[in-house]
PDB file of N, CA and C in Angstrom:
ATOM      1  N   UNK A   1     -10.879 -40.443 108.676  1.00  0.00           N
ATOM      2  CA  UNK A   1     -10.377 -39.992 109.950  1.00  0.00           C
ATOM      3  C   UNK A   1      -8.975 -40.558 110.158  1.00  0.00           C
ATOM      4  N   UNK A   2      -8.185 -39.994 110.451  1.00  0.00           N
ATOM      5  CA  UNK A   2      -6.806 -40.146 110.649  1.00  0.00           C
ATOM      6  C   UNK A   2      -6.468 -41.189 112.384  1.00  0.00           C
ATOM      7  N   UNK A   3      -6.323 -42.239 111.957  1.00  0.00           N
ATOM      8  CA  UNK A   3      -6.572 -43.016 113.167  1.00  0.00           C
ATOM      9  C   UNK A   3      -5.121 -44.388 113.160  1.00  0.00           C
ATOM     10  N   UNK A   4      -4.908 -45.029 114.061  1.00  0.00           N
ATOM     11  CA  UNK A   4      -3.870 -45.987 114.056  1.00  0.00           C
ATOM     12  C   UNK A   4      -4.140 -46.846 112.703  1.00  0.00           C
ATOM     13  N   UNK A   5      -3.333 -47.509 111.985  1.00  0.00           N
ATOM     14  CA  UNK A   5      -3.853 -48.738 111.690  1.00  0.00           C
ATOM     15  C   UNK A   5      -4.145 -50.113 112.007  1.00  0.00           C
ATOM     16  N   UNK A   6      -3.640 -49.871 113.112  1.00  0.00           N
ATOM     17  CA  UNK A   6      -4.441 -50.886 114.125  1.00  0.00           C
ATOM     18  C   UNK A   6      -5.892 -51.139 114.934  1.00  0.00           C
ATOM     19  N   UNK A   7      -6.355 -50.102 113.846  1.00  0.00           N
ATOM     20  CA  UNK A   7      -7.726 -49.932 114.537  1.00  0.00           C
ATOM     21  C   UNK A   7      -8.687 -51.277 114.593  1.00  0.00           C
ATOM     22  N   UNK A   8      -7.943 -51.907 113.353  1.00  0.00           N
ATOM     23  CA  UNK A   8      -8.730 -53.312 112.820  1.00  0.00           C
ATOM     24  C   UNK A   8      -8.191 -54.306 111.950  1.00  0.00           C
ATOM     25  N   UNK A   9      -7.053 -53.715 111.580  1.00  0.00           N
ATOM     26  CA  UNK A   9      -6.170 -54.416 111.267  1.00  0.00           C
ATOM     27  C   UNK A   9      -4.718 -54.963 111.990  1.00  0.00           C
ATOM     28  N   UNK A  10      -4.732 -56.310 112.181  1.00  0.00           N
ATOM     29  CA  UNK A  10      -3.620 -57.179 112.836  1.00  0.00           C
ATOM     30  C   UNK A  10      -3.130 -57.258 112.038  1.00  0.00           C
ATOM     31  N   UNK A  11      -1.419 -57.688 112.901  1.00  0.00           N
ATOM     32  CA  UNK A  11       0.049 -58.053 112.455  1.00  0.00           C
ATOM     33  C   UNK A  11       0.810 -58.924 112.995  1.00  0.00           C
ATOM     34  N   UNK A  12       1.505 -59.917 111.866  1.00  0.00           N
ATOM     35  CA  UNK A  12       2.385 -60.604 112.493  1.00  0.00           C
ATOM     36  C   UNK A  12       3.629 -60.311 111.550  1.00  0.00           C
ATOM     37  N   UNK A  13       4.918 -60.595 112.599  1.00  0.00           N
ATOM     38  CA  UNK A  13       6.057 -59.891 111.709  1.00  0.00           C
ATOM     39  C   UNK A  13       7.286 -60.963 111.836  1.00  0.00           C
ATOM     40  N   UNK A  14       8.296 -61.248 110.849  1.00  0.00           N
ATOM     41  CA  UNK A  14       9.194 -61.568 111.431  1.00  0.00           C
ATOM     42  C   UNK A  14      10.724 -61.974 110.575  1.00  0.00           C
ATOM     43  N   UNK A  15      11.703 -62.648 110.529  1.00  0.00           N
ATOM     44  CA  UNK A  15      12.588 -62.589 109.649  1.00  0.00           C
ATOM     45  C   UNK A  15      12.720 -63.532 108.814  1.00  0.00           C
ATOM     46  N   UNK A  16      13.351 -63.393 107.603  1.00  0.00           N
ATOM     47  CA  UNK A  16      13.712 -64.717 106.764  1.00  0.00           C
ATOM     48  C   UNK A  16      15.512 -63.765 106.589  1.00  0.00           C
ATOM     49  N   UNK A  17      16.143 -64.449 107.044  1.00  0.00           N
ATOM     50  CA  UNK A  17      17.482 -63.828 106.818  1.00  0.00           C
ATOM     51  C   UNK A  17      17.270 -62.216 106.992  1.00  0.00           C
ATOM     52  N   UNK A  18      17.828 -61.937 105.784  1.00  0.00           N
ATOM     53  CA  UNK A  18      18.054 -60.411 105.752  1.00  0.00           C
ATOM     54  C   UNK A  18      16.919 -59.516 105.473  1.00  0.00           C
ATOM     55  N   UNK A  19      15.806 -60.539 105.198  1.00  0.00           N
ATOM     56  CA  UNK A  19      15.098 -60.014 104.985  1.00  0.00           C
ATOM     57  C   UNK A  19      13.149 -59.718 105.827  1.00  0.00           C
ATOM     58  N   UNK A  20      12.343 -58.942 105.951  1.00  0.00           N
ATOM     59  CA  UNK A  20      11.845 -59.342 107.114  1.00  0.00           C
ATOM     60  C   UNK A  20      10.188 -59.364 106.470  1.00  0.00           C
ATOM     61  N   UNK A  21       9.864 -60.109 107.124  1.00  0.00           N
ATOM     62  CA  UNK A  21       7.798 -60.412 106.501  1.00  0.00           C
ATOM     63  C   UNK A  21       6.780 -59.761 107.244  1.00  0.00           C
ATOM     64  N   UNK A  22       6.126 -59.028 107.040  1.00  0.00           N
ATOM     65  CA  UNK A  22       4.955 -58.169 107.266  1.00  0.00           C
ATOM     66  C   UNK A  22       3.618 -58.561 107.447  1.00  0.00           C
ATOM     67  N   UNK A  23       2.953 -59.523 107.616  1.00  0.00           N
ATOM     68  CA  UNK A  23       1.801 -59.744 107.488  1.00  0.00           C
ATOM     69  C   UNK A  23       0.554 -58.575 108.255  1.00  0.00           C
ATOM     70  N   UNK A  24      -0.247 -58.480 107.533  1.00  0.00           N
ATOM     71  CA  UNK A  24      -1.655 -57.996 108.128  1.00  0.00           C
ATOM     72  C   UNK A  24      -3.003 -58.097 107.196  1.00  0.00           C
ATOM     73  N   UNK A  25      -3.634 -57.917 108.163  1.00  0.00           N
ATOM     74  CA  UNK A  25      -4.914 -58.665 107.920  1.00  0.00           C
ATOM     75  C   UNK A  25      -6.523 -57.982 108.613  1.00  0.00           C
ATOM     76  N   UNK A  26      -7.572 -58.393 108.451  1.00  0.00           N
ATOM     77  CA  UNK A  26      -8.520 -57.711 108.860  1.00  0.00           C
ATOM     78  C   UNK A  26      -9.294 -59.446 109.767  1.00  0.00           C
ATOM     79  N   UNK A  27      -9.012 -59.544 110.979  1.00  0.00           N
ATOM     80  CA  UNK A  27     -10.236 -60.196 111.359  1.00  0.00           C
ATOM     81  C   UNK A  27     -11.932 -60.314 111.014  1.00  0.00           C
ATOM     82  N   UNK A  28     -12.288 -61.476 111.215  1.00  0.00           N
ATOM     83  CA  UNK A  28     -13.821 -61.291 110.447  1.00  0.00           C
ATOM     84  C   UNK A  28     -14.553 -61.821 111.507  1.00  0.00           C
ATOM     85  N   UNK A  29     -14.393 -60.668 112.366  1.00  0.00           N
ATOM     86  CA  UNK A  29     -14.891 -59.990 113.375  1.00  0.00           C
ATOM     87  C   UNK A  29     -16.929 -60.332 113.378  1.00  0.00           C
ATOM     88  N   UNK A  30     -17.062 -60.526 112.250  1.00  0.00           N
ATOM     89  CA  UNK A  30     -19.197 -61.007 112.249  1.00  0.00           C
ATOM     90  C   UNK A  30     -19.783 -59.308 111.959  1.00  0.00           C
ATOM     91  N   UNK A  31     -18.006 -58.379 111.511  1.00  0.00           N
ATOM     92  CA  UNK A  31     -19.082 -56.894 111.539  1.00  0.00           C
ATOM     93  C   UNK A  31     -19.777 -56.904 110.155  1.00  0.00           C
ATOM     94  N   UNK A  32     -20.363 -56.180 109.700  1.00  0.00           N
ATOM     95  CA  UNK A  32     -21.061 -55.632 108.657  1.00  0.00           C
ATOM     96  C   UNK A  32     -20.145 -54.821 107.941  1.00  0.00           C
ATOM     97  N   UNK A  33     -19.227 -54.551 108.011  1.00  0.00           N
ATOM     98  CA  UNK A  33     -17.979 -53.693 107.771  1.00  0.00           C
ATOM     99  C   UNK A  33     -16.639 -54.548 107.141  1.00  0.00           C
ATOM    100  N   UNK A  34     -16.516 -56.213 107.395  1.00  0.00           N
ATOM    101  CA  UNK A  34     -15.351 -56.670 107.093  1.00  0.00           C
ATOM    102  C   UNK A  34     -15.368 -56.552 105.840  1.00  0.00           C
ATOM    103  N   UNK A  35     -16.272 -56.735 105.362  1.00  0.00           N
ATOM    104  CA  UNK A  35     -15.978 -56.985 103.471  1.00  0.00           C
ATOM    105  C   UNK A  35     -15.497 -55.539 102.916  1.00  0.00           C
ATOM    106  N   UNK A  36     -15.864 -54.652 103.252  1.00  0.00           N
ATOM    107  CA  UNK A  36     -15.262 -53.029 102.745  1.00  0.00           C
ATOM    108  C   UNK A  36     -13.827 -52.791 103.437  1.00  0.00           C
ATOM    109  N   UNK A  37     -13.705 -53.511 104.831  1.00  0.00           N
ATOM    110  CA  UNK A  37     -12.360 -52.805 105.611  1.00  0.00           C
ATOM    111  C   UNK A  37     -11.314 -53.922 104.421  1.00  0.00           C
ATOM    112  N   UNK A  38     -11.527 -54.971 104.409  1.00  0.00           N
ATOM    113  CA  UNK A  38     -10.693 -56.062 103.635  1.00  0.00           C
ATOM    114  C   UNK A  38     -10.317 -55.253 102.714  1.00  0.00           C
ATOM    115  N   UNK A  39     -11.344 -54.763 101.382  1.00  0.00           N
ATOM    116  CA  UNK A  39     -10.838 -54.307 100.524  1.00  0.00           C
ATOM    117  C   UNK A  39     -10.064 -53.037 100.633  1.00  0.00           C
ATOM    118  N   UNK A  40     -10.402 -52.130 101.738  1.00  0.00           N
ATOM    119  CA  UNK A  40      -9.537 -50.911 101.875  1.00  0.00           C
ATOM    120  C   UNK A  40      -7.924 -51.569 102.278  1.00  0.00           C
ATOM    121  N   UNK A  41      -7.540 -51.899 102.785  1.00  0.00           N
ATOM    122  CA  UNK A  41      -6.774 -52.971 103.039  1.00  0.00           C
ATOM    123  C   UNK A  41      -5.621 -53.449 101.740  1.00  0.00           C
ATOM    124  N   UNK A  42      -6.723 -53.803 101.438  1.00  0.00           N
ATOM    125  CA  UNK A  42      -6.122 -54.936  99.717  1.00  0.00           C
ATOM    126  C   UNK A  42      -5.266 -53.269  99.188  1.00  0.00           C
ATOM    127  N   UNK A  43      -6.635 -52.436  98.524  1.00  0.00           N
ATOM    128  CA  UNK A  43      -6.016 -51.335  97.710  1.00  0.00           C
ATOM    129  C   UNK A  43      -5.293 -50.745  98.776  1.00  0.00           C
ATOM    130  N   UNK A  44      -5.241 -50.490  99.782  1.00  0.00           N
ATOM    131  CA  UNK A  44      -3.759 -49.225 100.915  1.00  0.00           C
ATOM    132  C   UNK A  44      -2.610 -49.981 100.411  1.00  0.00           C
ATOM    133  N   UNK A  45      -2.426 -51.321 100.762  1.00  0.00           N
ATOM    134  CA  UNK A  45      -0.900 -51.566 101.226  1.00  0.00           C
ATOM    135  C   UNK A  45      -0.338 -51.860 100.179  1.00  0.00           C
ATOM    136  N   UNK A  46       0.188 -50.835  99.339  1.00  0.00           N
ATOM    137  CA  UNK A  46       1.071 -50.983  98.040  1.00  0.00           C
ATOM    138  C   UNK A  46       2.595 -50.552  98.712  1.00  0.00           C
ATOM    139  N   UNK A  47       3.548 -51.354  97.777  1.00  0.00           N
ATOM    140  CA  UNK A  47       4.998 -50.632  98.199  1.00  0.00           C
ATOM    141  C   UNK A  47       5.250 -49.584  98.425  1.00  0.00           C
ATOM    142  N   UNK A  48       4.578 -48.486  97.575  1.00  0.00           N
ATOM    143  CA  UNK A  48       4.854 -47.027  98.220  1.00  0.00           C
ATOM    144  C   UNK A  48       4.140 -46.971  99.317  1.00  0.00           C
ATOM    145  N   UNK A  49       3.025 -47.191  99.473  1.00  0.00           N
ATOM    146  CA  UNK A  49       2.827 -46.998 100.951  1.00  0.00           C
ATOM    147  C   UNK A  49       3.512 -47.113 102.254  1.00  0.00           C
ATOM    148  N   UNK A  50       3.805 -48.265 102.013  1.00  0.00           N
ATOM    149  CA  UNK A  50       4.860 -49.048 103.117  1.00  0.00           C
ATOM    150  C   UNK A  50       5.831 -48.535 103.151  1.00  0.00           C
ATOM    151  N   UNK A  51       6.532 -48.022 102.131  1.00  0.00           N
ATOM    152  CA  UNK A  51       7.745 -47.296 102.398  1.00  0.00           C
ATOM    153  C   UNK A  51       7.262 -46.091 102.876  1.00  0.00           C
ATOM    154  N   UNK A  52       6.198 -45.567 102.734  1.00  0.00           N
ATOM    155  CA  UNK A  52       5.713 -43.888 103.533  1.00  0.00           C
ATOM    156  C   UNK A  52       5.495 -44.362 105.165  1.00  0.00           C
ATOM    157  N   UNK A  53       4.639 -45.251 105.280  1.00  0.00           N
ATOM    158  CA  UNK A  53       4.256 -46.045 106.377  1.00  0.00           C
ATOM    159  C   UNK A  53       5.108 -46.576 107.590  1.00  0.00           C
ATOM    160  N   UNK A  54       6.663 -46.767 107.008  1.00  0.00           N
ATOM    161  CA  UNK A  54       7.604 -47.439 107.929  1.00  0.00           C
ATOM    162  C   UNK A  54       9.034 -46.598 107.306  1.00  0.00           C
ATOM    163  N   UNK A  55       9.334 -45.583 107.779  1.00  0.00           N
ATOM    164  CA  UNK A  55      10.388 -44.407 107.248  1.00  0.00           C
ATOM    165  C   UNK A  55      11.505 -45.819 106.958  1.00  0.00           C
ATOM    166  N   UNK A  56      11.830 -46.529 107.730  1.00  0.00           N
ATOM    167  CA  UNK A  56      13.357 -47.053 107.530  1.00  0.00           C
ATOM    168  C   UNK A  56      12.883 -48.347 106.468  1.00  0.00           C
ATOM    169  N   UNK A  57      12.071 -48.422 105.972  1.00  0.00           N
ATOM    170  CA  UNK A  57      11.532 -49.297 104.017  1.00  0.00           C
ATOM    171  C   UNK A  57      11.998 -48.109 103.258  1.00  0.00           C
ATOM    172  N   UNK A  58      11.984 -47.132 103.676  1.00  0.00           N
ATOM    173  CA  UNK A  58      12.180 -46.518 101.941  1.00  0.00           C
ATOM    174  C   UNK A  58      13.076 -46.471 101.397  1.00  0.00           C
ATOM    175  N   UNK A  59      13.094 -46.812  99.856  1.00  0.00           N
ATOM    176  CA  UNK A  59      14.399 -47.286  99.239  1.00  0.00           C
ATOM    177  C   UNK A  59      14.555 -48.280  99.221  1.00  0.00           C
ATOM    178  N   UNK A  60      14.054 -49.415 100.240  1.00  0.00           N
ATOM    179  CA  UNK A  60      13.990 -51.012 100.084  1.00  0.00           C
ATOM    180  C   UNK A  60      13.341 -51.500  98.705  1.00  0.00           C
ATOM    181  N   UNK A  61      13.535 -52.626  98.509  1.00  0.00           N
ATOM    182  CA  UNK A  61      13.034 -53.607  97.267  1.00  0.00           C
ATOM    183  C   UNK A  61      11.942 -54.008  98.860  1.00  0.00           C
ATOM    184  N   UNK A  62      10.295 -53.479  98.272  1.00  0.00           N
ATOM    185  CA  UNK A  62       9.324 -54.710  99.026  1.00  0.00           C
ATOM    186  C   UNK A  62       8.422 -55.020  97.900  1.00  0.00           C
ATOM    187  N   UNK A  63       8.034 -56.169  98.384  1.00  0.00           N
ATOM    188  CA  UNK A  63       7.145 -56.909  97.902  1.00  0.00           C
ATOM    189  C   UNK A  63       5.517 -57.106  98.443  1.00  0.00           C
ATOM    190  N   UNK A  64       4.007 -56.832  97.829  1.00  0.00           N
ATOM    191  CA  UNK A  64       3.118 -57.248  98.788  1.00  0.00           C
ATOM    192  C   UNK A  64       2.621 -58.184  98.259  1.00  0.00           C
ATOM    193  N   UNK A  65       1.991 -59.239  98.646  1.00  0.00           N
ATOM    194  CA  UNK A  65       1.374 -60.061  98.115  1.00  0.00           C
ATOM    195  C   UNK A  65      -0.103 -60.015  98.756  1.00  0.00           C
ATOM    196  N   UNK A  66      -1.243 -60.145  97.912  1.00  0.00           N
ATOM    197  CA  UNK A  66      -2.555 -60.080  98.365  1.00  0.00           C
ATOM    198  C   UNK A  66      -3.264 -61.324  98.596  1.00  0.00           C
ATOM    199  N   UNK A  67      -4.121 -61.098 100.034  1.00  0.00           N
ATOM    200  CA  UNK A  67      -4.636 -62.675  99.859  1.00  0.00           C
ATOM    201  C   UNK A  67      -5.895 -62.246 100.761  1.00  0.00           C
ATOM    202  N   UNK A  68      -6.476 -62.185  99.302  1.00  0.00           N
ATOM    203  CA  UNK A  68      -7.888 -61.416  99.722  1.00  0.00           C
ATOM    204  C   UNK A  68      -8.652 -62.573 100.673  1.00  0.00           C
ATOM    205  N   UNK A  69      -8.615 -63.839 100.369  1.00  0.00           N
ATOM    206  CA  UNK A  69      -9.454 -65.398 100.670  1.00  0.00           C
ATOM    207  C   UNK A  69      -9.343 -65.165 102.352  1.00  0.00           C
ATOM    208  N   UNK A  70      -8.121 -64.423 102.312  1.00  0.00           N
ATOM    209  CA  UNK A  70      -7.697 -64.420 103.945  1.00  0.00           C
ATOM    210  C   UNK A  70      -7.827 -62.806 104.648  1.00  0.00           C
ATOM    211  N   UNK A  71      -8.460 -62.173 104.273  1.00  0.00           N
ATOM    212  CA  UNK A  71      -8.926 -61.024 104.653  1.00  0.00           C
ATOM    213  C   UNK A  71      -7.709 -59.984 104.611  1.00  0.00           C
ATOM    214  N   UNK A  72      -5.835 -60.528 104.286  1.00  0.00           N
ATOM    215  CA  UNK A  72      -5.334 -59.537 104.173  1.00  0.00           C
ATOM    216  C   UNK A  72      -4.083 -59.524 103.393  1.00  0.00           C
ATOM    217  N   UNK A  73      -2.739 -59.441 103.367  1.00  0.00           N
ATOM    218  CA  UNK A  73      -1.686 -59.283 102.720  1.00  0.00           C
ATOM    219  C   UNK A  73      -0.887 -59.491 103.612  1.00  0.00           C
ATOM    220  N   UNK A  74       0.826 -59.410 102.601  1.00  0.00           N
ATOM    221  CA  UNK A  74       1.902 -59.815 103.039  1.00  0.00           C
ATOM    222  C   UNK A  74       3.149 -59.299 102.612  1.00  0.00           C
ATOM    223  N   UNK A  75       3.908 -58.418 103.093  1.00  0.00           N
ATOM    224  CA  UNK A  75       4.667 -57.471 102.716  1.00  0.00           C
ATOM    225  C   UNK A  75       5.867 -58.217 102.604  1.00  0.00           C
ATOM    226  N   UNK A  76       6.978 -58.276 102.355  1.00  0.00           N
ATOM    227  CA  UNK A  76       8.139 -59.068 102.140  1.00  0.00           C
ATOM    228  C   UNK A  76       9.172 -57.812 102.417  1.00  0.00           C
ATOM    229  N   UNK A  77      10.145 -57.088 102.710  1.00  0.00           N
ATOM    230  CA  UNK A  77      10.985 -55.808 102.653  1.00  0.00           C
ATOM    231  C   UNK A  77      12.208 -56.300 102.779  1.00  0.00           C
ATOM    232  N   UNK A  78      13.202 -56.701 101.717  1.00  0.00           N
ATOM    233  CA  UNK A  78      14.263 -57.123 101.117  1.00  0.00           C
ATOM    234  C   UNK A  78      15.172 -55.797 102.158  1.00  0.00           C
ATOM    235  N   UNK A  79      15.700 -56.617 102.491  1.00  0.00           N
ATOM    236  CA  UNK A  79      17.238 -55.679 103.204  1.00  0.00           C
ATOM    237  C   UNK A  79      17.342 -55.348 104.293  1.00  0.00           C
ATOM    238  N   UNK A  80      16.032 -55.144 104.929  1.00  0.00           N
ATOM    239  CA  UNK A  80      15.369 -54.254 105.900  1.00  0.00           C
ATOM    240  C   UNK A  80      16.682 -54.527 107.533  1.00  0.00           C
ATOM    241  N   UNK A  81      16.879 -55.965 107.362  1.00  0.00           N
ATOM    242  CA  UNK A  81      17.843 -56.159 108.546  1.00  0.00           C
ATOM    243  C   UNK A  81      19.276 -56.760 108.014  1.00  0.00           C
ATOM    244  N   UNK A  82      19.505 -55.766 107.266  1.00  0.00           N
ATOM    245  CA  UNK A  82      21.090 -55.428 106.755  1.00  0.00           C
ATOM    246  C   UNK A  82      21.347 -57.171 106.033  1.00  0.00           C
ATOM    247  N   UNK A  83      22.666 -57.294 106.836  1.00  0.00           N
ATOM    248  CA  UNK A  83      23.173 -58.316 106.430  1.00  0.00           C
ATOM    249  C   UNK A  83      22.380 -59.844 107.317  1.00  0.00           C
ATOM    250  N   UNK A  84      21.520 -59.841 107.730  1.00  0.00           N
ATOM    251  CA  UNK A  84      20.876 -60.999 109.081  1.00  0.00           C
ATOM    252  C   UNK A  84      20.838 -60.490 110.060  1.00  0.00           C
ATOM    253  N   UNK A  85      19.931 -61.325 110.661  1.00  0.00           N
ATOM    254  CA  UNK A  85      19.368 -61.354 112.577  1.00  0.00           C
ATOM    255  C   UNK A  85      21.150 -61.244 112.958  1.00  0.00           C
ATOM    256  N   UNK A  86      21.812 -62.301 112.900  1.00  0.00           N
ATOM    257  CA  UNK A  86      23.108 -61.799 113.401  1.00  0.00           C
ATOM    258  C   UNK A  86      23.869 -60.851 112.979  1.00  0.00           C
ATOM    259  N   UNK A  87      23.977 -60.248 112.263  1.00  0.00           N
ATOM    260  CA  UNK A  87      24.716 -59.390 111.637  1.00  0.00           C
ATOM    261  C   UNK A  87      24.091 -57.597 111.938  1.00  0.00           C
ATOM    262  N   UNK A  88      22.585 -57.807 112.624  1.00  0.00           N
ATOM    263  CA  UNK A  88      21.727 -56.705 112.576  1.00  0.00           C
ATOM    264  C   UNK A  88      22.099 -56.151 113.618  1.00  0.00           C
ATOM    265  N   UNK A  89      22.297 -54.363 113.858  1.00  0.00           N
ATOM    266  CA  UNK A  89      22.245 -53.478 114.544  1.00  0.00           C
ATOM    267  C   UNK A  89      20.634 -52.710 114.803  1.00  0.00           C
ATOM    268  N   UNK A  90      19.861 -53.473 114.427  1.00  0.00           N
ATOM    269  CA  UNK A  90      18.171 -52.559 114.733  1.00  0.00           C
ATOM    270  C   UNK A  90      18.103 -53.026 115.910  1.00  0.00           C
ATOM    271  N   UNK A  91      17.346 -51.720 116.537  1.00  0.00           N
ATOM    272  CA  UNK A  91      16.675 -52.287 117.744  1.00  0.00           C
ATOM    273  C   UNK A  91      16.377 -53.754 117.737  1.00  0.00           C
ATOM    274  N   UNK A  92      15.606 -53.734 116.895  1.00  0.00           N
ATOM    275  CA  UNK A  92      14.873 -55.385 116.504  1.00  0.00           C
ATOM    276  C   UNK A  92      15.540 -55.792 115.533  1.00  0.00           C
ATOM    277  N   UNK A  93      15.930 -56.713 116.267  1.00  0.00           N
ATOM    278  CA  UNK A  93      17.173 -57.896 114.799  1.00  0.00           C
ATOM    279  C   UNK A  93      15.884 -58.712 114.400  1.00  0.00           C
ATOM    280  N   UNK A  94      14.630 -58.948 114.472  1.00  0.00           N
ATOM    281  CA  UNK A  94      14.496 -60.182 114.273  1.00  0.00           C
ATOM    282  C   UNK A  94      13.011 -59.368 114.108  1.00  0.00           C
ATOM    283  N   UNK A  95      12.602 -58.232 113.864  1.00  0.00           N
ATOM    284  CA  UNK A  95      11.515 -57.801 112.876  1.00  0.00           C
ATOM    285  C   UNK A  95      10.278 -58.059 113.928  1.00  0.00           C
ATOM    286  N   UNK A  96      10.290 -58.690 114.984  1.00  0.00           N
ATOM    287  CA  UNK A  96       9.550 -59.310 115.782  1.00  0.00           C
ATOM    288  C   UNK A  96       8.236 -58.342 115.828  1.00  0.00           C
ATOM    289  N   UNK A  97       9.106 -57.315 115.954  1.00  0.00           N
ATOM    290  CA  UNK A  97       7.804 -56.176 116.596  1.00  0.00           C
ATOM    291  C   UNK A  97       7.588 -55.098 115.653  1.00  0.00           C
ATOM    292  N   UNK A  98       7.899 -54.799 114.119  1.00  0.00           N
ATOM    293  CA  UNK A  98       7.537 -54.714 113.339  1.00  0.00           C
ATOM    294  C   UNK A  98       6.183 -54.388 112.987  1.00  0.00           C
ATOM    295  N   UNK A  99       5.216 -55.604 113.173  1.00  0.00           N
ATOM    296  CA  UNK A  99       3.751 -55.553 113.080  1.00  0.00           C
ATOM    297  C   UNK A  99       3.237 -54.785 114.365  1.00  0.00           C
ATOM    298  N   UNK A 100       3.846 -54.319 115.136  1.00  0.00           N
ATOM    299  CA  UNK A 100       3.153 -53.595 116.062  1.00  0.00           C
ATOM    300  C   UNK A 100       3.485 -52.078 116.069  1.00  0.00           C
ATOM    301  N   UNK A 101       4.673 -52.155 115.283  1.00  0.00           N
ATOM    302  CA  UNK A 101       5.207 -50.597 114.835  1.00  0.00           C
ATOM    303  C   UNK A 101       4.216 -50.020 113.783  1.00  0.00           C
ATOM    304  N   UNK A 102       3.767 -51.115 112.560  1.00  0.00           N
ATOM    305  CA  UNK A 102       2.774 -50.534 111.664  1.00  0.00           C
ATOM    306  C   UNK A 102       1.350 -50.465 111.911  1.00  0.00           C
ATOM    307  N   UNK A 103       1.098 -51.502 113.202  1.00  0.00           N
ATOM    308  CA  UNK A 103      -0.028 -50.844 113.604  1.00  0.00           C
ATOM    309  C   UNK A 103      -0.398 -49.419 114.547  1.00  0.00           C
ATOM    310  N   UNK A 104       0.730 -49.155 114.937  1.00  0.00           N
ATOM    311  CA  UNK A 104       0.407 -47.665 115.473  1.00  0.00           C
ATOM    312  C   UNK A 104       1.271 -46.504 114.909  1.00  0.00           C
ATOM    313  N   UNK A 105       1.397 -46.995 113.476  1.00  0.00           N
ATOM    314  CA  UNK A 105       1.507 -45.806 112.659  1.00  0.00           C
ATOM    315  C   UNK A 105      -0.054 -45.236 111.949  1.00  0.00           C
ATOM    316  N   UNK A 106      -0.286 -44.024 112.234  1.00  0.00           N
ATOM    317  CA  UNK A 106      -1.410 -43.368 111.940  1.00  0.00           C
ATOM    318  C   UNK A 106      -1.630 -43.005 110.211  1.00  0.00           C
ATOM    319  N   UNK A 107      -2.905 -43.829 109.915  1.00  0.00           N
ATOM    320  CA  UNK A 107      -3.314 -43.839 108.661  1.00  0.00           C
ATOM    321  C   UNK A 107      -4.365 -43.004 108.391  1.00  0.00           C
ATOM    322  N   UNK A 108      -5.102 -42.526 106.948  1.00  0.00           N
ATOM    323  CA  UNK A 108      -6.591 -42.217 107.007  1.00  0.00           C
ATOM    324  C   UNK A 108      -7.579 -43.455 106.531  1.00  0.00           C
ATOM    325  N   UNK A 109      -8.516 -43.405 107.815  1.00  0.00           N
ATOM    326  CA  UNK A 109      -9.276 -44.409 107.629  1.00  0.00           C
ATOM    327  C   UNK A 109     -10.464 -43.755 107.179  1.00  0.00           C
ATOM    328  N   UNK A 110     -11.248 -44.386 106.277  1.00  0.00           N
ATOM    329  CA  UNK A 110     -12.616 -43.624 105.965  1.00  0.00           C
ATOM    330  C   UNK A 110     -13.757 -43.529 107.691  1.00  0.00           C
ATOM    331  N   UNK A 111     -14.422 -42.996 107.200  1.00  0.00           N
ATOM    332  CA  UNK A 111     -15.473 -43.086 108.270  1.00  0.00           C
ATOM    333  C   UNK A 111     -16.689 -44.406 108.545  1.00  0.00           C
ATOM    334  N   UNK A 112     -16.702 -44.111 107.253  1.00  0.00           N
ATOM    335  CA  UNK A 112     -18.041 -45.979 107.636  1.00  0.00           C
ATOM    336  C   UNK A 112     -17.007 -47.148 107.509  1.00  0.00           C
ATOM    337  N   UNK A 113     -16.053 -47.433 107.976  1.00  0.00           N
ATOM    338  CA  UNK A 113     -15.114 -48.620 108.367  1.00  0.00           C
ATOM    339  C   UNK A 113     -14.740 -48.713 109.889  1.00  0.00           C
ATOM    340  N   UNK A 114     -15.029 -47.210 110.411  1.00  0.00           N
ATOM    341  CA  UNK A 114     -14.787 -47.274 112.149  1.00  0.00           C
ATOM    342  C   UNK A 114     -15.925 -48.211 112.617  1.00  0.00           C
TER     343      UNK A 114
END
C-alpha cells in the first residue's frame, strides 16, 4: 500500500559541513511486526532509493550504512548543502528537517507491516 514512510519509521537529520546525515529507524514498538518492518527497512534504503526518495540527492555521492542491532540505518548525502550551513541557500541550511521531509515522502509499504 502506498503510504508515508513515516508510518513507522523515525528520523533524525542533520549536518556535518557540507554534508548532511539521515538517520532512520524502526522503533521496537513490542509489535509482532518489528522484526519484518526492520528488515524491509534494511533492504528499501539503498542509494538509489534515496536519490528517488529525496529529488534534490540525485546525482549526490550518498552513503547508507546499516545497523540492523539498532532497528535501522544511516544515510550520509555528500554535497547536499553546497559549500556549508554557512555558505547554504536551502531552505534548510542545516538539514534539520530533512528527516521529516523523508518521512512524508510516500513509499510502498507491504500490507502485513501496517
Amino acid at each position: 500500500m502506498r503510504r508515508p514512510l513515516g508510518t513507522f519509521v523515525h528520523a533524525r537529520s542533520g549536518d556535518k559541513g557540507a554534508d548532511a546525515n539521515l538517520g532512520l529507524w524502526v522503533a521496537h514498538d513490542g509489535s509482532a511486526a518489528y522484526d519484518a518492518r526492520v528488515a524491509w527497512l534494511l533492504d528499501l534504503v539503498t542509494p538509489s532509493f534515496v536519490g528517488r526518495l529525496l529529488p534534490e540527492a540525485a546525482g549526490l555521492e550518498l552513503e547508507v550504512f546499516t545497523l540492523p542491532h539498532l532497528g535501522g540505518v544511516n544515510v550520509v548525502l555528500h554535497g547536499l548543502l553546497g559549500r556549508g550551513v554557512s555558505a547554504s541557500t536551502r531552505f534548510d541550511p542545516q538539514a534539520k528537517g530533512l528527516g521529516e521531509w523523508a518521512r512524508s515522502r510516500h513509499v510502498e509499504i507491504p500490507e502485513d507491516l501496517l
